[in-house]
Protein backbone atom coordinates (compact mmCIF):
# COMPACT_ATOMS: atom_id res chain seq x y z
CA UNK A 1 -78.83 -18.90 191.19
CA UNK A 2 -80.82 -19.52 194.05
CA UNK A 3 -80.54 -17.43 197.90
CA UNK A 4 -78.88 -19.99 199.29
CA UNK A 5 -79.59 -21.59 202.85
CA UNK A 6 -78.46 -18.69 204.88
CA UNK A 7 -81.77 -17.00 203.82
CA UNK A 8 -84.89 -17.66 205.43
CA UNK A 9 -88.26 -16.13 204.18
CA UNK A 10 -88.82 -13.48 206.86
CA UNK A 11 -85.09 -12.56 207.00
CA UNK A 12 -84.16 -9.06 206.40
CA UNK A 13 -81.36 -9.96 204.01
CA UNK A 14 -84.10 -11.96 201.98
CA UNK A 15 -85.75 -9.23 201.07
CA UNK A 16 -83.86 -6.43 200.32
CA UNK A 17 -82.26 -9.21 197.86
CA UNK A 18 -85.67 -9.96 196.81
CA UNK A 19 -86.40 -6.27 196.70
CA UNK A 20 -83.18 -5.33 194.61
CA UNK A 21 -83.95 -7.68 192.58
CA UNK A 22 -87.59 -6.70 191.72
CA UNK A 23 -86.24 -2.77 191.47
CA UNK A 24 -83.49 -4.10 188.87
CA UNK A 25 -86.12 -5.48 186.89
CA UNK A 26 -88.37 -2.28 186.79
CA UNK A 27 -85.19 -0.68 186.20
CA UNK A 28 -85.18 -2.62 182.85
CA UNK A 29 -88.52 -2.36 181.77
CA UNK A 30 -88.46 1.18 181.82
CA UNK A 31 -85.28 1.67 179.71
CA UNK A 32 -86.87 -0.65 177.77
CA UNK A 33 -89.83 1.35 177.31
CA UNK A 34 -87.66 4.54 176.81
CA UNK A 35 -85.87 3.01 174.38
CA UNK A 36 -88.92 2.10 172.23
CA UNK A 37 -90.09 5.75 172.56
CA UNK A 38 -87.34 7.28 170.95
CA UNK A 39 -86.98 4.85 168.13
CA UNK A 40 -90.66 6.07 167.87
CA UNK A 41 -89.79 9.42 168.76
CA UNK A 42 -86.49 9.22 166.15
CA UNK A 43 -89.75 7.67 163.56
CA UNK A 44 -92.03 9.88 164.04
CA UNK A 45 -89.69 13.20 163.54
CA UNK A 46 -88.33 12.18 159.99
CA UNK A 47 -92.30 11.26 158.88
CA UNK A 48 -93.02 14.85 160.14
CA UNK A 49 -89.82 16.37 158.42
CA UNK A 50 -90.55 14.59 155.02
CA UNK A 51 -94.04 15.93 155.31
CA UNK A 52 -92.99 19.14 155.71
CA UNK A 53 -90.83 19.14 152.88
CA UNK A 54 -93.66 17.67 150.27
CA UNK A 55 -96.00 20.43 151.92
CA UNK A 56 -93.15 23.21 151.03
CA UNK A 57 -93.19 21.53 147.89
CA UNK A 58 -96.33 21.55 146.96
CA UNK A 59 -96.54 25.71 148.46
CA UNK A 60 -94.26 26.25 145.52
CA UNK A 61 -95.83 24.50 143.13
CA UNK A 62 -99.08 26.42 144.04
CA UNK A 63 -97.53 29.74 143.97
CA UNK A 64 -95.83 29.51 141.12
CA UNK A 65 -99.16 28.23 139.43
CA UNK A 66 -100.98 31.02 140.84
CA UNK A 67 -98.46 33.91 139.74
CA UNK A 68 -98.91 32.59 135.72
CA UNK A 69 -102.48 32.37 136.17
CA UNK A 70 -102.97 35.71 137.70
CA UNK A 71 -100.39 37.29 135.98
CA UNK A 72 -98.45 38.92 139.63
CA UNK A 73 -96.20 38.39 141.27
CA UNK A 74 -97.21 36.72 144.66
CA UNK A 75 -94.14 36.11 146.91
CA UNK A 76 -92.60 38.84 145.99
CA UNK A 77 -88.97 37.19 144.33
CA UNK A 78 -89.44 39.59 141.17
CA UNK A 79 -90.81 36.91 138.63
CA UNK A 80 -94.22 35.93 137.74
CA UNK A 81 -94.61 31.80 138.01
């Protein structure tokens, strides 16, 4: 896997091999790293949608606690609790 003998250290062609290489390596990294973000990303989203839904929950809950202790009707569905 080496350059071979044609290349010398100076030589144009050295580099830009030596340069494509490095770039193909950021290249890498950085799908890498975009890749690990949206798993996060992809995480993240169904902890924030499961909160929501216990928070919704627990809004119910509340409501319909609050319409048998006050005796109303709070959110206005036509039934008290």
């Amino acid at each position: 896997m080496g350059l071979g003998r044609a290349y010398e250290w100076g030589d144009e062609p050295y580099r830009r091999h030596t340069m494509g290489l490095f770039w193909d390596l950021m290249q890498q990294s950085q799908l890498s790293d975009h890749s690990r973000r949206s798993d996060s990303l992809e995480h993240r989203v169904g902890q924030l949608e499961r909160e929501l839904d216990d928070t919704r929950q627990l809004l119910r809950t509340l409501i319909e606690r609050l319409e048998t202790h006050l005796g109303q009707d709070i959110d206005g569905d036509g039934k008290i609790g």
